[in-house]
N, C-alpha and C. Protein backbone atom coordinates (compact mmCIF):
# COMPACT_ATOMS: atom_id res chain seq x y z
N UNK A 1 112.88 53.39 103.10
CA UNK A 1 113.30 54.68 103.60
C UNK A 1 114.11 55.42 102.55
N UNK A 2 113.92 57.02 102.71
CA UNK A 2 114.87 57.48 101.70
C UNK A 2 115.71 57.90 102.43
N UNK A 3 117.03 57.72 101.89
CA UNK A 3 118.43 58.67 101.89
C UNK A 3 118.43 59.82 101.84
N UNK A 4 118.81 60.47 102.70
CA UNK A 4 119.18 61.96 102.96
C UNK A 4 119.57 62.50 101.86
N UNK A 5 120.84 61.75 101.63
CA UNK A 5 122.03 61.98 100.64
C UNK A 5 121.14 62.63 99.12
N UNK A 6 120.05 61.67 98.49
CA UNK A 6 119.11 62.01 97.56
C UNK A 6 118.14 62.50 97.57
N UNK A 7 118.08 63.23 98.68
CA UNK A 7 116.68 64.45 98.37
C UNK A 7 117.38 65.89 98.07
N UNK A 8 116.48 66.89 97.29
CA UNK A 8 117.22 67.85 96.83
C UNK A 8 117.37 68.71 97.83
N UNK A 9 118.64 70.15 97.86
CA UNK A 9 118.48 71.34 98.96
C UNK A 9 117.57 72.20 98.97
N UNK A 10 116.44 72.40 100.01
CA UNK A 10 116.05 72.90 100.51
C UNK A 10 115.71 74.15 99.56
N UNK A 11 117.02 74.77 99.30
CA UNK A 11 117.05 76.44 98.33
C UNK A 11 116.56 75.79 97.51
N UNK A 12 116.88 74.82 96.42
CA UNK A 12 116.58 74.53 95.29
C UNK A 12 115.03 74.93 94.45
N UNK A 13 115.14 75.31 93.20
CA UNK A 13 113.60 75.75 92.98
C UNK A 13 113.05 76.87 93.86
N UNK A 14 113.79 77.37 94.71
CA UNK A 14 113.25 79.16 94.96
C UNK A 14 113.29 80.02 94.25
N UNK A 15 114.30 79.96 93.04
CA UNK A 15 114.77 81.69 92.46
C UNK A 15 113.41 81.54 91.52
N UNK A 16 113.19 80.09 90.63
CA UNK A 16 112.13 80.45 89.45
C UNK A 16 110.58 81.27 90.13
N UNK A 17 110.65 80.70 91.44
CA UNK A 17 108.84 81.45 92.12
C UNK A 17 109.29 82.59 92.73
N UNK A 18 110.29 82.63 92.42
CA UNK A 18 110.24 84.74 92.87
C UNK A 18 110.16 85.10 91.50
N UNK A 19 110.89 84.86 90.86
CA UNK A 19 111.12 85.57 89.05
C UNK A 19 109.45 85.35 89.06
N UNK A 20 108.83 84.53 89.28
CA UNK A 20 107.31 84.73 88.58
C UNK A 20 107.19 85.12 89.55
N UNK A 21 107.03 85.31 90.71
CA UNK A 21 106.19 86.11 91.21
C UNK A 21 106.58 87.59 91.21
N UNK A 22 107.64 87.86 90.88
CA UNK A 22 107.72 89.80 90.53
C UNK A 22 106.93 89.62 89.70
N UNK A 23 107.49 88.88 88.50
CA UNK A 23 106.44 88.84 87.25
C UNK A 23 104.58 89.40 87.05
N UNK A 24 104.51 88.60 88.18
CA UNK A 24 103.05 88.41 88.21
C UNK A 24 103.00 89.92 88.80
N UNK A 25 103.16 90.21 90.10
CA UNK A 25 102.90 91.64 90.58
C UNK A 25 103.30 92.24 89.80
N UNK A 26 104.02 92.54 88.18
CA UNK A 26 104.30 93.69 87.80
C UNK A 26 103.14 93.79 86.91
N UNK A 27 102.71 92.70 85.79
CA UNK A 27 101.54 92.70 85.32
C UNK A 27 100.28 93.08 86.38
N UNK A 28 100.00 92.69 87.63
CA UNK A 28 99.20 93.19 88.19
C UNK A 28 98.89 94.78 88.32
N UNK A 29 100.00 94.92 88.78
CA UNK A 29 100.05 96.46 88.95
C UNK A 29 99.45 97.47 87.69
N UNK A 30 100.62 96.58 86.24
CA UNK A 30 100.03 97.45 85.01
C UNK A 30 99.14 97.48 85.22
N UNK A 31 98.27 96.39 84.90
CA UNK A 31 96.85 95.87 85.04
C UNK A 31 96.16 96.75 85.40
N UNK A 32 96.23 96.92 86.69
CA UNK A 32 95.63 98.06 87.56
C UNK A 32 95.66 99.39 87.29
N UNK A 33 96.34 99.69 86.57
CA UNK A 33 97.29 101.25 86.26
C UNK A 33 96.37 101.42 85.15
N UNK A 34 96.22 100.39 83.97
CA UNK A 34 95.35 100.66 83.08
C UNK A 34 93.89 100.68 83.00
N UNK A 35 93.32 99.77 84.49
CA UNK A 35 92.20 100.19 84.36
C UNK A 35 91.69 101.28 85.10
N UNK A 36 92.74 101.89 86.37
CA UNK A 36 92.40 103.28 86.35
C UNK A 36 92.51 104.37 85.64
N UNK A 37 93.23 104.33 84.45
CA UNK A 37 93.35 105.06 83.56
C UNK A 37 91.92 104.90 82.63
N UNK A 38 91.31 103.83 82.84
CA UNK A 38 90.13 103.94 81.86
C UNK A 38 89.12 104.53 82.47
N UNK A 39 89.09 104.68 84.09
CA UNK A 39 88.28 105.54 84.65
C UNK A 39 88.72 106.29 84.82
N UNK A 40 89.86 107.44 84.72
CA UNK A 40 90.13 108.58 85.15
C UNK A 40 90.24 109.30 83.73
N UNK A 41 90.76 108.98 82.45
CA UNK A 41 90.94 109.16 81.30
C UNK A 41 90.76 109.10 80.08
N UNK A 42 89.48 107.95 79.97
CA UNK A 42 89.01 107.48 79.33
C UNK A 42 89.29 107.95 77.83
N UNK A 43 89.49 108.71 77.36
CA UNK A 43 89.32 109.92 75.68
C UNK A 43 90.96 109.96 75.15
N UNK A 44 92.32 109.55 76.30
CA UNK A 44 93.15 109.23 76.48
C UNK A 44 93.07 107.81 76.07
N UNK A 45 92.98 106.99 76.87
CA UNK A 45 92.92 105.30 76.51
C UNK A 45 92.39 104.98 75.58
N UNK A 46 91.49 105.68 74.72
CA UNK A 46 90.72 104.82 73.59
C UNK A 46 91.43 105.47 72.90
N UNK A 47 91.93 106.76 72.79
CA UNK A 47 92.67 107.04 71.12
C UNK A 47 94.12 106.40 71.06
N UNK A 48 94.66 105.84 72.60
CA UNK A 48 96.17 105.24 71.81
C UNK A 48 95.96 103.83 71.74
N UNK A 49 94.24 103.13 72.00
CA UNK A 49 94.11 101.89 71.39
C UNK A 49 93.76 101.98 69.91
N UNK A 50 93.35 103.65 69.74
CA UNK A 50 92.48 103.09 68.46
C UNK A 50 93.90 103.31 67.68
N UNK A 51 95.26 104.64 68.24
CA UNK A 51 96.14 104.62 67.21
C UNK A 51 96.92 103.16 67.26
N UNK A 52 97.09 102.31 68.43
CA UNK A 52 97.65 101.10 68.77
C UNK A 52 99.22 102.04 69.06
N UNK A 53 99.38 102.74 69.80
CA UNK A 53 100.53 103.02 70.79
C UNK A 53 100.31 103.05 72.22
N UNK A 54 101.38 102.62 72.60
CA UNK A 54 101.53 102.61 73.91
C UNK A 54 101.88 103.70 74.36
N UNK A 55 102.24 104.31 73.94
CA UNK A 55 103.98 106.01 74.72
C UNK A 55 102.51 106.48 75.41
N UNK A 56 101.34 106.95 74.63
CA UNK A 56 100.48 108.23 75.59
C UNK A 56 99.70 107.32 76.58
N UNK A 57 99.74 106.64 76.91
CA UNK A 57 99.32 105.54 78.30
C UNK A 57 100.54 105.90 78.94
N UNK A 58 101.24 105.13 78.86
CA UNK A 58 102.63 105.56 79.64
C UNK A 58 102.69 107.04 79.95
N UNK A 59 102.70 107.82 79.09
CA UNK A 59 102.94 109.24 79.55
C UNK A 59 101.80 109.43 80.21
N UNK A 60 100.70 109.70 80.19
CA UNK A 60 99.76 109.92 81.27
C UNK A 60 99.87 109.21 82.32
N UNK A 61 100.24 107.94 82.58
CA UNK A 61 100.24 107.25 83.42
C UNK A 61 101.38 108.29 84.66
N UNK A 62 102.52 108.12 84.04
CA UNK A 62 103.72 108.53 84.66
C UNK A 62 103.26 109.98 85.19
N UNK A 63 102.37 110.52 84.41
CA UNK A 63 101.75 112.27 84.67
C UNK A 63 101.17 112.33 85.89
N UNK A 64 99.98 111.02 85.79
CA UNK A 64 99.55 110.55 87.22
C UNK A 64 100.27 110.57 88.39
N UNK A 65 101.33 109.54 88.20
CA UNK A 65 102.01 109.36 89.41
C UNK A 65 102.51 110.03 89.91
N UNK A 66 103.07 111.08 88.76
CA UNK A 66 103.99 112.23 89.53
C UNK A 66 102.91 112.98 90.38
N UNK A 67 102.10 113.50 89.89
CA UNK A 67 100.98 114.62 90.37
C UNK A 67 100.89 113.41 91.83
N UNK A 68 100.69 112.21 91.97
CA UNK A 68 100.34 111.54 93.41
C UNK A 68 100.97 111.61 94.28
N UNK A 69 102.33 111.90 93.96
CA UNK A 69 103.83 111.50 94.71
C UNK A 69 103.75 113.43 95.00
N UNK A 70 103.69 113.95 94.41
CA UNK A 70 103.89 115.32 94.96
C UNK A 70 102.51 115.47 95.64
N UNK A 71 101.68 115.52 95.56
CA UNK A 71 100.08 115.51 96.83
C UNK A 71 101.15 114.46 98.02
N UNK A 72 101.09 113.37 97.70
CA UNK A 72 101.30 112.81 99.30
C UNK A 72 102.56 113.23 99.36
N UNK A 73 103.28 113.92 98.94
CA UNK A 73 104.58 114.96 99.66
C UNK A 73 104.29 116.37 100.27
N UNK A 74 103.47 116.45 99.75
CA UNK A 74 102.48 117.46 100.21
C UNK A 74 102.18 117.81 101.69
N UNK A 75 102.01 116.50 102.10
CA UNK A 75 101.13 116.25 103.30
C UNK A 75 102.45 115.88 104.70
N UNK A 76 103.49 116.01 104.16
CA UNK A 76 105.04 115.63 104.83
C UNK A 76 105.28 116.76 105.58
């Protein structure tokens, strides 16, 4: 039989599977963000791979969202 006394608490080993799991949903999300950007933008996405920057992804991206967030405010 085991001892109570030596098994670990319960909490123990929770905080590391949240830290990965934001983790994971935040890469997801990019993820997602970039491949709608390759269908909505396409002429955008290939010139800041071909310059290798990130900023005009990001800035269109963020251009996106705003323009989404004001439509579904829109509708308030």
């Amino acid at each position: 039989m085991t001892d109570i006394a030596s098994l670990p608490p319960p909490e123990s080993g929770g905080g590391g599977l949240r830290v990965a799991g934001l983790l994971s949903l935040l890469a997801l999300v990019f993820a997602a963000s970039v491949m709608w950007l390759v269908f909505t933008e396409p002429q955008t996405v290939a010139e800041a791979i071909e310059a290798g920057e990130l900023s005009p992804l990001l800035e269109t991206l963020a251009r996106s969202l705003r323009d989404l967030l004001l439509e579904l405010l829109g509708y308030l």
